[in-house]
PDB file of N, CA and C in Angstrom:
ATOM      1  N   UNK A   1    -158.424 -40.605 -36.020  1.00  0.00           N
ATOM      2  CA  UNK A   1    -158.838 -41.923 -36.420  1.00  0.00           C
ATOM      3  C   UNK A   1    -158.848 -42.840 -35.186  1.00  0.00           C
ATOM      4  N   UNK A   2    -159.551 -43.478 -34.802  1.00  0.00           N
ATOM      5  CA  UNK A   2    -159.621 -44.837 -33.855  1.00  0.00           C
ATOM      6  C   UNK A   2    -159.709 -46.187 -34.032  1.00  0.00           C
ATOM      7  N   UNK A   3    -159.031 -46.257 -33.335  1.00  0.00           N
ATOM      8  CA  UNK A   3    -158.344 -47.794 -33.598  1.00  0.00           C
ATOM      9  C   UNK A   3    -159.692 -48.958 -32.771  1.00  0.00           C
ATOM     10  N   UNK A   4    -159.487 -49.866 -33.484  1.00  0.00           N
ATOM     11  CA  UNK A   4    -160.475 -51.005 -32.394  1.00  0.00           C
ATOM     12  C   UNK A   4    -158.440 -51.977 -31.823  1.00  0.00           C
ATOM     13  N   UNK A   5    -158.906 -52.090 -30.964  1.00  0.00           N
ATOM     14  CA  UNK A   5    -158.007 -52.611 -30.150  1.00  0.00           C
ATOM     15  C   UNK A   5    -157.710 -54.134 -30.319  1.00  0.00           C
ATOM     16  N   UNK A   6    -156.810 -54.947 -31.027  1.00  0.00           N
ATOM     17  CA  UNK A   6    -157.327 -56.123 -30.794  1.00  0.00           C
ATOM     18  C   UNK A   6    -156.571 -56.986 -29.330  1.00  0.00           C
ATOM     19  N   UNK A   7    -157.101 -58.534 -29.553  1.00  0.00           N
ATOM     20  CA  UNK A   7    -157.067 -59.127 -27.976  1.00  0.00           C
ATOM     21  C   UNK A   7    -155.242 -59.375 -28.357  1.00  0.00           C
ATOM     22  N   UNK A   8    -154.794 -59.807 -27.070  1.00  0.00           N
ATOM     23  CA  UNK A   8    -153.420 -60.322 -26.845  1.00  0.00           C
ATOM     24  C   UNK A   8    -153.668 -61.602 -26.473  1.00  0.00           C
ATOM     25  N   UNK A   9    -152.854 -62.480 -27.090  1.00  0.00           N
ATOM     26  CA  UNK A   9    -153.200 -63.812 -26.363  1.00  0.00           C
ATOM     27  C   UNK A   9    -151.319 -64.474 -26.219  1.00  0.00           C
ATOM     28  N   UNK A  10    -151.423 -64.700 -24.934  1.00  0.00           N
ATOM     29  CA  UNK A  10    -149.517 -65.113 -24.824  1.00  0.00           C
ATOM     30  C   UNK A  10    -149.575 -66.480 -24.666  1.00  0.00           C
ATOM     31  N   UNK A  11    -148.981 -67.397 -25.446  1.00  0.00           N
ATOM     32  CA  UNK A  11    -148.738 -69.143 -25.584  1.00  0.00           C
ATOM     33  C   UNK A  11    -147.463 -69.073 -24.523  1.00  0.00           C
ATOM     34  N   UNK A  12    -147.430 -70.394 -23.877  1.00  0.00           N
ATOM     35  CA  UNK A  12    -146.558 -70.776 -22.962  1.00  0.00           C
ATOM     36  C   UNK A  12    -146.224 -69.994 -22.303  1.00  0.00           C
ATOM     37  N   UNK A  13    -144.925 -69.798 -21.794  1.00  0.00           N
ATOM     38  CA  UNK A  13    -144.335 -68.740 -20.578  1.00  0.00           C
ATOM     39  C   UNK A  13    -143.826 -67.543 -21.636  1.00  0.00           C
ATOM     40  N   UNK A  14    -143.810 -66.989 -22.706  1.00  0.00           N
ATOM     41  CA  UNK A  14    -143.634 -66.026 -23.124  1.00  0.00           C
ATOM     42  C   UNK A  14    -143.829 -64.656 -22.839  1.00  0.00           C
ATOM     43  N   UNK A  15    -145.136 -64.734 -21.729  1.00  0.00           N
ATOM     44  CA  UNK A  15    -145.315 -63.332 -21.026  1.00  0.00           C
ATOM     45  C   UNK A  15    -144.457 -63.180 -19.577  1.00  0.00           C
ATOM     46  N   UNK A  16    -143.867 -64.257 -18.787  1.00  0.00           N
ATOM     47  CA  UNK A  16    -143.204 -64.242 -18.156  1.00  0.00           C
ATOM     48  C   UNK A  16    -141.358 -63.682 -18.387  1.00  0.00           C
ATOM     49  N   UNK A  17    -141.419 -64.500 -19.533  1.00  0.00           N
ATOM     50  CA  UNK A  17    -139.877 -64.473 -20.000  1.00  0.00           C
ATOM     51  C   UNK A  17    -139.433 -63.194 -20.188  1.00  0.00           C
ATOM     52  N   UNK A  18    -140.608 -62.170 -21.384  1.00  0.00           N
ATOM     53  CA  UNK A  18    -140.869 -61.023 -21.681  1.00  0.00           C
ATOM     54  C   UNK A  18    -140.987 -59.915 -20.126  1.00  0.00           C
ATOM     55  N   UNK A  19    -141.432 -60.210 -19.204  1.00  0.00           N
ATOM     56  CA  UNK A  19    -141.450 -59.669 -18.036  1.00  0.00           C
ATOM     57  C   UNK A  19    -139.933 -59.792 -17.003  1.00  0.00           C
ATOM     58  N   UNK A  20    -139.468 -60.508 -17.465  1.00  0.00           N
ATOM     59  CA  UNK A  20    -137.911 -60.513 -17.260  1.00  0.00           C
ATOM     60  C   UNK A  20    -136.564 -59.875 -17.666  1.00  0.00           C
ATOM     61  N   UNK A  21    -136.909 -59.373 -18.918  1.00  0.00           N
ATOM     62  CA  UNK A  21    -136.404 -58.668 -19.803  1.00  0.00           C
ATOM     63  C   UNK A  21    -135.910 -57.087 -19.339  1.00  0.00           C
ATOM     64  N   UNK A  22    -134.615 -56.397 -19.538  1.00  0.00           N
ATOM     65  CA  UNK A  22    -135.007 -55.422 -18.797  1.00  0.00           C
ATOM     66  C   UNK A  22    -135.724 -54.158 -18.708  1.00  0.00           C
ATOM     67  N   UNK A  23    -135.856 -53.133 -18.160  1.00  0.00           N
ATOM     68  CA  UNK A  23    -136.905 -52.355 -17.721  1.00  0.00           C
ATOM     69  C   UNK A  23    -136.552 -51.886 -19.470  1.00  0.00           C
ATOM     70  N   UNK A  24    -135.572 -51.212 -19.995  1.00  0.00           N
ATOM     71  CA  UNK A  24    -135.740 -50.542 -21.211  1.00  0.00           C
ATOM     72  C   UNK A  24    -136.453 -51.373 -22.239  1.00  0.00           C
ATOM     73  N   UNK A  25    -136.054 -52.594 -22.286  1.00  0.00           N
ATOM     74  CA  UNK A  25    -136.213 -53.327 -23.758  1.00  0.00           C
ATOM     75  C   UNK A  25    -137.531 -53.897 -23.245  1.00  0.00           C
ATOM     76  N   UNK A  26    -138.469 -53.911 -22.449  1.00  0.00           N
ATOM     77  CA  UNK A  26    -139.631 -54.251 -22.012  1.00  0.00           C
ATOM     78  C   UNK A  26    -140.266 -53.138 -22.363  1.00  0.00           C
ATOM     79  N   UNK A  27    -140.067 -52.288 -22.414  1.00  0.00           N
ATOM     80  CA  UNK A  27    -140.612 -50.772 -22.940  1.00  0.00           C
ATOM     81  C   UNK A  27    -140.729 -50.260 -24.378  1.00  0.00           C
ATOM     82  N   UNK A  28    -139.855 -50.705 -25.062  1.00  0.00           N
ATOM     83  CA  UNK A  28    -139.737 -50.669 -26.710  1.00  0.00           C
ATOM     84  C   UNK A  28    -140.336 -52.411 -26.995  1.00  0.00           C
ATOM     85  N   UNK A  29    -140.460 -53.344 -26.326  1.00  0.00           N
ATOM     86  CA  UNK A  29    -140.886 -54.395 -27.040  1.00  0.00           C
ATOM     87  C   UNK A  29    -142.674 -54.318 -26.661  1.00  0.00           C
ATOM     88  N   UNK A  30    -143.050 -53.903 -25.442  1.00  0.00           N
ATOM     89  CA  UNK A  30    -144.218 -53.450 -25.043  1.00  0.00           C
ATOM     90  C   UNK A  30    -145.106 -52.149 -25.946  1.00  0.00           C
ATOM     91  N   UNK A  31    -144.221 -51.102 -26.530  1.00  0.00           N
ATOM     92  CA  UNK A  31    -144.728 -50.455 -27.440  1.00  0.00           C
ATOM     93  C   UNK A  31    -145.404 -51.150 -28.750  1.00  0.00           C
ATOM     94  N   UNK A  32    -143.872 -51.660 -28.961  1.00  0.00           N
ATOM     95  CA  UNK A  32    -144.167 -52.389 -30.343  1.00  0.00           C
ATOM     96  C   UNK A  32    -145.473 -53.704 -30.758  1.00  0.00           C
ATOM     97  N   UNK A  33    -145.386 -54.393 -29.246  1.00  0.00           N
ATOM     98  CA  UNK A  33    -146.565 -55.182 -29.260  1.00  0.00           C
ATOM     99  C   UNK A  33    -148.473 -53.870 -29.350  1.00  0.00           C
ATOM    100  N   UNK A  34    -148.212 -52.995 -28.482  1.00  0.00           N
ATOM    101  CA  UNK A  34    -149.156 -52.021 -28.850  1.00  0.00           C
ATOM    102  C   UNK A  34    -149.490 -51.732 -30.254  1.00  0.00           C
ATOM    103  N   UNK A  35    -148.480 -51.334 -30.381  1.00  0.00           N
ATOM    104  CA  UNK A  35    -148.851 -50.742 -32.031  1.00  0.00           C
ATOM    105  C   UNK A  35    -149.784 -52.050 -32.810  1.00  0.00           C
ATOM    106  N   UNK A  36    -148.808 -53.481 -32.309  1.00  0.00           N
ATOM    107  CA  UNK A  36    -149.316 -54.670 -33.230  1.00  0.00           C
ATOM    108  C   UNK A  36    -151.271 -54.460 -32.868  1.00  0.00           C
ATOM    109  N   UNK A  37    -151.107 -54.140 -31.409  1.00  0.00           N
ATOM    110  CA  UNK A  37    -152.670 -54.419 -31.167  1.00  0.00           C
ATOM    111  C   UNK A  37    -153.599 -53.540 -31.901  1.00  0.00           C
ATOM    112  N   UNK A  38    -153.244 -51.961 -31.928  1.00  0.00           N
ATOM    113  CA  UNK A  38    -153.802 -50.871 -33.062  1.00  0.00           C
ATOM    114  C   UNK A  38    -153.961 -50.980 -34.271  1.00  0.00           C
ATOM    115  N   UNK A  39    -153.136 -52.818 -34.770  1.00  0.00           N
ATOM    116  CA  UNK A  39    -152.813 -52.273 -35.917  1.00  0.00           C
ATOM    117  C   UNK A  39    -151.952 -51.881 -36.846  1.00  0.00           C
ATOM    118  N   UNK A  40    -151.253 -51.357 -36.218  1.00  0.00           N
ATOM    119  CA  UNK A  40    -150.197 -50.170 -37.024  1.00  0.00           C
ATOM    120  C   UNK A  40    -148.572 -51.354 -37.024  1.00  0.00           C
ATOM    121  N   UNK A  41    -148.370 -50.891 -37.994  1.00  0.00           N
ATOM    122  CA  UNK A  41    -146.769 -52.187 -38.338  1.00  0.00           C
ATOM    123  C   UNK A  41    -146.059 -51.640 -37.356  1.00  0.00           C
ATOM    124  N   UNK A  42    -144.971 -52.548 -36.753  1.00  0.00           N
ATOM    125  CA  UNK A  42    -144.436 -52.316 -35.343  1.00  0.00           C
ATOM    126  C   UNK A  42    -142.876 -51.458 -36.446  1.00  0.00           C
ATOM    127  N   UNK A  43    -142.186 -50.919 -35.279  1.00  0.00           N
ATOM    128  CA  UNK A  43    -141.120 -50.319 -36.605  1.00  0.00           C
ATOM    129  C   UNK A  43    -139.588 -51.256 -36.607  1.00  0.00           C
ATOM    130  N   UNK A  44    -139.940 -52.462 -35.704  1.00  0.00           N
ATOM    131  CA  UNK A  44    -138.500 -53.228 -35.960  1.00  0.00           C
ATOM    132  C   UNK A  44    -138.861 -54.825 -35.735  1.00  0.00           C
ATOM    133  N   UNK A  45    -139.362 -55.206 -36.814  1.00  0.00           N
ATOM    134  CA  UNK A  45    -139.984 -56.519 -36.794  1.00  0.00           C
ATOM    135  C   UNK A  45    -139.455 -57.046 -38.341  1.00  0.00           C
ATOM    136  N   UNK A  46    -139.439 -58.379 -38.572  1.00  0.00           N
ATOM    137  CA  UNK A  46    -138.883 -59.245 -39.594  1.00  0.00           C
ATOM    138  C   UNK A  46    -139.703 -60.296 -39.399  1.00  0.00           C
ATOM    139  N   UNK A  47    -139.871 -61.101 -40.509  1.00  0.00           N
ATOM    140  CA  UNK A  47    -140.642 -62.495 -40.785  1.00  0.00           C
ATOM    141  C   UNK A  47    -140.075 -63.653 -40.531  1.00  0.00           C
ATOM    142  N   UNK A  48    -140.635 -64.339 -39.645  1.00  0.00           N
ATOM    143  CA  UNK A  48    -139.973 -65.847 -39.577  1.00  0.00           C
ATOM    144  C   UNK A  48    -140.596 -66.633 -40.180  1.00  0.00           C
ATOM    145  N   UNK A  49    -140.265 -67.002 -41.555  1.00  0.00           N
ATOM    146  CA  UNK A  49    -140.820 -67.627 -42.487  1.00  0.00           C
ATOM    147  C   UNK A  49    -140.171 -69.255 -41.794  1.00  0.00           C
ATOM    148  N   UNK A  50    -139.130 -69.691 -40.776  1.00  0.00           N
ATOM    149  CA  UNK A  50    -138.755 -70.635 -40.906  1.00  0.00           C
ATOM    150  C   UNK A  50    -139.730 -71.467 -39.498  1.00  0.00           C
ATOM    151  N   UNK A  51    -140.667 -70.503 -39.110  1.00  0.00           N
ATOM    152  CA  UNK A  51    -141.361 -71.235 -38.013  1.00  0.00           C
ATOM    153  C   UNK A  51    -142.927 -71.274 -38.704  1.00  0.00           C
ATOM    154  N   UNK A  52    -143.426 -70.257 -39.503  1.00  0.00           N
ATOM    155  CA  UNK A  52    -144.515 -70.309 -40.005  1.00  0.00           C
ATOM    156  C   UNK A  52    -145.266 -69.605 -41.033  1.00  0.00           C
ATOM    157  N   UNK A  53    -146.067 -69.538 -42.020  1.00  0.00           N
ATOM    158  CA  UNK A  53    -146.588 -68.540 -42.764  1.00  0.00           C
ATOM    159  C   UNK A  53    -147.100 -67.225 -41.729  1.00  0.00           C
ATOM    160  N   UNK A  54    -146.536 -66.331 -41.834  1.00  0.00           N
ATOM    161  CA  UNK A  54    -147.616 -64.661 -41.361  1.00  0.00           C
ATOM    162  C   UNK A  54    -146.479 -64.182 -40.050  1.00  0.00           C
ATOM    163  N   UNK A  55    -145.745 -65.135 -39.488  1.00  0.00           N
ATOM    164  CA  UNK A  55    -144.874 -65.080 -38.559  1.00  0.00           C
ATOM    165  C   UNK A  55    -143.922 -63.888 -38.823  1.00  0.00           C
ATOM    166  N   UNK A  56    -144.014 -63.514 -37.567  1.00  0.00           N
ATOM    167  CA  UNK A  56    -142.666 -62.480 -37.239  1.00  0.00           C
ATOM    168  C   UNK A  56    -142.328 -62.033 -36.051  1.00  0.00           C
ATOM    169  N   UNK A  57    -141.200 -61.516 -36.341  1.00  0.00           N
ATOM    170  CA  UNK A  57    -140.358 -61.261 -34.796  1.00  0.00           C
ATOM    171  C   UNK A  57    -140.106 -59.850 -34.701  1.00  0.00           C
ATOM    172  N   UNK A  58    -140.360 -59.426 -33.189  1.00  0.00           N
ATOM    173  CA  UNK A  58    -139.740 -58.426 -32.970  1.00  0.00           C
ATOM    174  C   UNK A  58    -138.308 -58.684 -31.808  1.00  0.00           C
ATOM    175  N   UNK A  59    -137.133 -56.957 -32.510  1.00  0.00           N
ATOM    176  CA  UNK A  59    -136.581 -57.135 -32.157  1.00  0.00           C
ATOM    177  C   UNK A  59    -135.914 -55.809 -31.353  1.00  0.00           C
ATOM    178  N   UNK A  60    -135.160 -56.125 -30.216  1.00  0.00           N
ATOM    179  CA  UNK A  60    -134.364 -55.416 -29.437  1.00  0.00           C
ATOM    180  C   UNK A  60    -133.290 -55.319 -28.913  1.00  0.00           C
ATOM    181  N   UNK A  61    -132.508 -54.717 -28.303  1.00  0.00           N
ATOM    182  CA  UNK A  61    -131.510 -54.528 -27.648  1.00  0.00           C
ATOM    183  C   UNK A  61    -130.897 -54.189 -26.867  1.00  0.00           C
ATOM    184  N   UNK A  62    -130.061 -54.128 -26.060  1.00  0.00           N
ATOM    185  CA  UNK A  62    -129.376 -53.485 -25.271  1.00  0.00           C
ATOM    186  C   UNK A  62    -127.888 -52.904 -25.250  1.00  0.00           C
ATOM    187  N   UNK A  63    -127.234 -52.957 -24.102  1.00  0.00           N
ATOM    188  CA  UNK A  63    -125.849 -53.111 -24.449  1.00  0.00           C
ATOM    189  C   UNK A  63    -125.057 -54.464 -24.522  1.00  0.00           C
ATOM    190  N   UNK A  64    -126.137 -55.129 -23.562  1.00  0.00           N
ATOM    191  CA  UNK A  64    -125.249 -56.777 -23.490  1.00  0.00           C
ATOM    192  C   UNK A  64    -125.837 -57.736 -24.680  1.00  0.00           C
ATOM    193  N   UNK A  65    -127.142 -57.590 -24.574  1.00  0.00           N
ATOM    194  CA  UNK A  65    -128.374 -58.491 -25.464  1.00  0.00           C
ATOM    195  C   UNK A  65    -128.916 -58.408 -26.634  1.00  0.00           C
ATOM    196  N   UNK A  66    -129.517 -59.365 -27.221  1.00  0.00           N
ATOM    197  CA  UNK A  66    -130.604 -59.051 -28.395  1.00  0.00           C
ATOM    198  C   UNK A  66    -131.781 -60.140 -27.598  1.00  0.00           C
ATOM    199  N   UNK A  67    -132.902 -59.360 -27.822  1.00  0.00           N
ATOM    200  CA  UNK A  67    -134.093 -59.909 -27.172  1.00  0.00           C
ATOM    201  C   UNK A  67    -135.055 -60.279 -28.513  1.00  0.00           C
ATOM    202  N   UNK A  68    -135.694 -60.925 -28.662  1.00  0.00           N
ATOM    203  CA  UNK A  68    -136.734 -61.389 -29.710  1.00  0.00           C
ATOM    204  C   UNK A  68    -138.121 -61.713 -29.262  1.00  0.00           C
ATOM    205  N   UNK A  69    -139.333 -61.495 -29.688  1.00  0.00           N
ATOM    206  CA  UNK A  69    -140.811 -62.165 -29.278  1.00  0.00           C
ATOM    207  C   UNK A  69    -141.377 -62.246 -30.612  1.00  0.00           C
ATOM    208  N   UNK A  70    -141.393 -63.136 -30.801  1.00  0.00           N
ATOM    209  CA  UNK A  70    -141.827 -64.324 -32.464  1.00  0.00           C
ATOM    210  C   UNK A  70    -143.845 -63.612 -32.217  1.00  0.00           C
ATOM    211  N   UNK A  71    -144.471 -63.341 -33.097  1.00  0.00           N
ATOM    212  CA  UNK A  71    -145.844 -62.991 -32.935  1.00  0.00           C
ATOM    213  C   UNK A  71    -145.952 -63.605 -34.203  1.00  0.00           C
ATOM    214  N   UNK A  72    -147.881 -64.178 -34.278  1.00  0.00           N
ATOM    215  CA  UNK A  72    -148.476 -63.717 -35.556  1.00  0.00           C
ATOM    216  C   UNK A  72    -149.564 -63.080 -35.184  1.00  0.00           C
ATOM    217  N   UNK A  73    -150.349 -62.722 -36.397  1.00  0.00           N
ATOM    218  CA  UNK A  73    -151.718 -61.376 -36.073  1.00  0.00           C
ATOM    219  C   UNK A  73    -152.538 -62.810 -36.737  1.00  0.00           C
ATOM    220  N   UNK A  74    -153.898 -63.420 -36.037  1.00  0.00           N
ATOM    221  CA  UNK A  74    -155.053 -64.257 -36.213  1.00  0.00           C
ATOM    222  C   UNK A  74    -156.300 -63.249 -36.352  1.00  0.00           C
ATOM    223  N   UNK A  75    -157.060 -63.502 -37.169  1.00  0.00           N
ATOM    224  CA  UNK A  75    -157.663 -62.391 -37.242  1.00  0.00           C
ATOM    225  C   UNK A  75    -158.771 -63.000 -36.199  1.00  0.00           C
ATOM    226  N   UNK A  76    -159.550 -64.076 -35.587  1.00  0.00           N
ATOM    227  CA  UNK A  76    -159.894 -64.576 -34.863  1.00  0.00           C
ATOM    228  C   UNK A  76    -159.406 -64.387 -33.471  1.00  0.00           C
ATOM    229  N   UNK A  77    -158.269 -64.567 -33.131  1.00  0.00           N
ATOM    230  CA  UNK A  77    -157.527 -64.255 -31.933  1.00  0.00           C
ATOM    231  C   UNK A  77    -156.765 -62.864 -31.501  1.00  0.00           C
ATOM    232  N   UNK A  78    -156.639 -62.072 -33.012  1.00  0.00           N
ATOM    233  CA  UNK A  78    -155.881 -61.208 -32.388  1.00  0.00           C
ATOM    234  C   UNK A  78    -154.300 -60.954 -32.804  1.00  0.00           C
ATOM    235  N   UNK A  79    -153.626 -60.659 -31.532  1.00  0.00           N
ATOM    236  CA  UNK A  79    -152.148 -60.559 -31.659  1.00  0.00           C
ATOM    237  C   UNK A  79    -151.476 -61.873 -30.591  1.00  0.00           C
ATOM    238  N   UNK A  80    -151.207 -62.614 -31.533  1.00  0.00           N
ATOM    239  CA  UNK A  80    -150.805 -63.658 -30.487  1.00  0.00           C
ATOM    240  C   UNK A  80    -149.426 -63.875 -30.294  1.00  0.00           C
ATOM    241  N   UNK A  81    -149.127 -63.740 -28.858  1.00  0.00           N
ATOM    242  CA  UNK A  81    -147.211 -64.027 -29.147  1.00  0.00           C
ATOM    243  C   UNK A  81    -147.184 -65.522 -28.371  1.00  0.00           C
ATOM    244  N   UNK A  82    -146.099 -65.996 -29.386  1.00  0.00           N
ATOM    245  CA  UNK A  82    -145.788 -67.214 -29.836  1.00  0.00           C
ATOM    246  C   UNK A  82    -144.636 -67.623 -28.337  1.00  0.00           C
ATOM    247  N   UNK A  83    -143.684 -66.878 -28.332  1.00  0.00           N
ATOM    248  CA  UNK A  83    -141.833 -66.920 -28.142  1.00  0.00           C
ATOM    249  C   UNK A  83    -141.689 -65.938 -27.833  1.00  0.00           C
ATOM    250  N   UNK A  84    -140.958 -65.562 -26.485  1.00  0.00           N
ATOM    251  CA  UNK A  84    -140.035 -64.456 -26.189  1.00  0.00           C
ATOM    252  C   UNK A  84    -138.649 -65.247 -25.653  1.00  0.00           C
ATOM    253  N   UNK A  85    -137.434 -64.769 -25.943  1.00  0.00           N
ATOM    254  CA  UNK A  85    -136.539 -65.699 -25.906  1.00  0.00           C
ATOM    255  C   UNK A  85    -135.119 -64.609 -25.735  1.00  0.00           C
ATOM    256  N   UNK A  86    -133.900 -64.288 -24.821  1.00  0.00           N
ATOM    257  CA  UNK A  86    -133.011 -63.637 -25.136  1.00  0.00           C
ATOM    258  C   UNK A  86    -131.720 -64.613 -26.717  1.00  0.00           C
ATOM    259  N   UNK A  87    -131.415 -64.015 -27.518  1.00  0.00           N
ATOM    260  CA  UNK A  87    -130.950 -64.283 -28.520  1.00  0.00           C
ATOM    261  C   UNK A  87    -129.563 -64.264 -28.043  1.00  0.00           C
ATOM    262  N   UNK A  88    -128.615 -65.164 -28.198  1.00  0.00           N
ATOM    263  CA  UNK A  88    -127.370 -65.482 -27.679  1.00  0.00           C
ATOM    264  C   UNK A  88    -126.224 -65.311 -29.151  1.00  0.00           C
ATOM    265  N   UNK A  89    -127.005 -65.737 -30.157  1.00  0.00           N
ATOM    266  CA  UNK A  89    -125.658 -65.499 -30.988  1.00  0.00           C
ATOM    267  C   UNK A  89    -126.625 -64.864 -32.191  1.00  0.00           C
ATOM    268  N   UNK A  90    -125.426 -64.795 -33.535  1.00  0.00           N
ATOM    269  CA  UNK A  90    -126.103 -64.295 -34.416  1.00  0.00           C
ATOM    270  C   UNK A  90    -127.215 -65.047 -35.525  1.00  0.00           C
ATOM    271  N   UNK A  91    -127.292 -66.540 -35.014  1.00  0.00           N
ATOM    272  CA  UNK A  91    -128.527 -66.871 -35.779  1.00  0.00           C
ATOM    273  C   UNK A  91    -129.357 -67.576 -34.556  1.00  0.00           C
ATOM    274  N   UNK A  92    -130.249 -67.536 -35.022  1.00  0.00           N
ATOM    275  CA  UNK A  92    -131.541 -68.043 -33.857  1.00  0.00           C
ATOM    276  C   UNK A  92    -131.238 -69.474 -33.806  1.00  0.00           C
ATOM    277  N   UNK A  93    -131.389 -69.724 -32.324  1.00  0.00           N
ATOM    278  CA  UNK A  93    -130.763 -71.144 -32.158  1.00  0.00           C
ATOM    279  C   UNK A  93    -132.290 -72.228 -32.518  1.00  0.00           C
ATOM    280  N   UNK A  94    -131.940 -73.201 -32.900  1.00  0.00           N
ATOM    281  CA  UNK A  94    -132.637 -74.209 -33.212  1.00  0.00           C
ATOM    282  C   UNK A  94    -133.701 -74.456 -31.937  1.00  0.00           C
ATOM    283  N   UNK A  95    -133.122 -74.377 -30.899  1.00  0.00           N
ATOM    284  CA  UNK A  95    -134.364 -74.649 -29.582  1.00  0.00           C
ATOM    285  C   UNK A  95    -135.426 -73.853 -29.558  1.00  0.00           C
ATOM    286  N   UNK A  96    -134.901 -72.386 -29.895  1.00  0.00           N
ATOM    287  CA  UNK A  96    -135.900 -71.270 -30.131  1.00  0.00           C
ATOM    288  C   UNK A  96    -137.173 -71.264 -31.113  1.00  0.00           C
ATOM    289  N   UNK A  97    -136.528 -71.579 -32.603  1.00  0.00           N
ATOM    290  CA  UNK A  97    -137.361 -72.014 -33.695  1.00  0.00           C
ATOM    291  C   UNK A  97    -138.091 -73.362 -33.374  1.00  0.00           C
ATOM    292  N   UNK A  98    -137.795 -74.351 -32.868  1.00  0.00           N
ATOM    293  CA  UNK A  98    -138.798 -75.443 -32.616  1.00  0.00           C
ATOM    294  C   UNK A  98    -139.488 -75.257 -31.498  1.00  0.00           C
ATOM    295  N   UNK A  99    -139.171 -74.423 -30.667  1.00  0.00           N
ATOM    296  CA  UNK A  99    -140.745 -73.905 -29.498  1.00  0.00           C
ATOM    297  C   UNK A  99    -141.460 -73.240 -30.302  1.00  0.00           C
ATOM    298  N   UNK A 100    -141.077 -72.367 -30.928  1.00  0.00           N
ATOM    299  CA  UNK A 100    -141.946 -71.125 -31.898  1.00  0.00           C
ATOM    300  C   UNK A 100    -142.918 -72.295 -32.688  1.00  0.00           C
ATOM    301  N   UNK A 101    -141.759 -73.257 -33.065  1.00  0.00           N
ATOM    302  CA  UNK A 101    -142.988 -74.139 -34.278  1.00  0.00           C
ATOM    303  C   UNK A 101    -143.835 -74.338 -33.840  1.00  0.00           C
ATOM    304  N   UNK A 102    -143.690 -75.202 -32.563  1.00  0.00           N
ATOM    305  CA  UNK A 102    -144.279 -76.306 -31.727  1.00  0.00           C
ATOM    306  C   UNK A 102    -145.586 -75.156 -31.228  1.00  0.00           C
ATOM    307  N   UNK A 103    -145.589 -74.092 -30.809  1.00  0.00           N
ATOM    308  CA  UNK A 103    -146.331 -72.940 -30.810  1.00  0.00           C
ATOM    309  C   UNK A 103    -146.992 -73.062 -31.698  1.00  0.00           C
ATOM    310  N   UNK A 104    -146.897 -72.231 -32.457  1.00  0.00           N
ATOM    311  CA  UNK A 104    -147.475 -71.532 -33.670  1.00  0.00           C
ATOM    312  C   UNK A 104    -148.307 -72.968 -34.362  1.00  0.00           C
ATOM    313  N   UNK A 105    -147.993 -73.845 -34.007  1.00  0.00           N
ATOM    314  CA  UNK A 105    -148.624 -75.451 -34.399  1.00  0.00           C
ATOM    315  C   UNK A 105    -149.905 -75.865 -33.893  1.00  0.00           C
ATOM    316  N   UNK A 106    -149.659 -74.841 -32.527  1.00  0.00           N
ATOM    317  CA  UNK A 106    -151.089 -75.366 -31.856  1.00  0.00           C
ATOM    318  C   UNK A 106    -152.241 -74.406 -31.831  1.00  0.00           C
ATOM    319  N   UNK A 107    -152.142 -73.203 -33.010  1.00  0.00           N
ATOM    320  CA  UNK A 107    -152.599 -72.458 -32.763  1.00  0.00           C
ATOM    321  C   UNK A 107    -154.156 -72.679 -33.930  1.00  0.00           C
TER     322      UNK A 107
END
């Protein structure tokens, strides 16, 4: 079966931040954005219903970290990521969710 590929489009410094990340979890979050582009449901992603309708996050880890990149799928645009952000505690801090908004707002 073949896939049509769709576009990537990265809001603010999110492709930078994501390029900072380290070599492993840049590799499983880089897959997972693939798959988004094929198509195919990523296999560790959740909905952020609190930044927008269709929103979701993928997620990762390490030994020290949890890493997150907030996406939605536009069928016009594609796969667009919103937020890449390292996650510091166990709920997403408020600064995080109001860039994502403030994002996903201008889209």
């Amino acid at each position: 079966m073949a896939y049509q590929e769709k576009n990537l489009v990265w809001l603010g410094n999110s492709r930078e931040v994501l390029k900072g990340f380290p070599k492993v979890v840049r590799a499983r979050l880089g897959s997972e954005i693939y798959r988004l582009q094929l198509g195919v449901a990523p296999i560790n992603a959740r909905p952020m219903k609190t930044v927008g309708r269709g929103v979701k996050e993928l997620r990762a880890r390490d030994s020290n970290n949890q890493y997150r990149t907030i996406y939605v799928i536009k069928k016009a645009d594609g796969v667009v990521i919103i937020h890449a952000f390292v996650k510091k505690s166990q709920k997403t801090s408020k600064q995080d969710i109001a860039i994502a908004k403030q994002r996903f707002n201008e889209i």
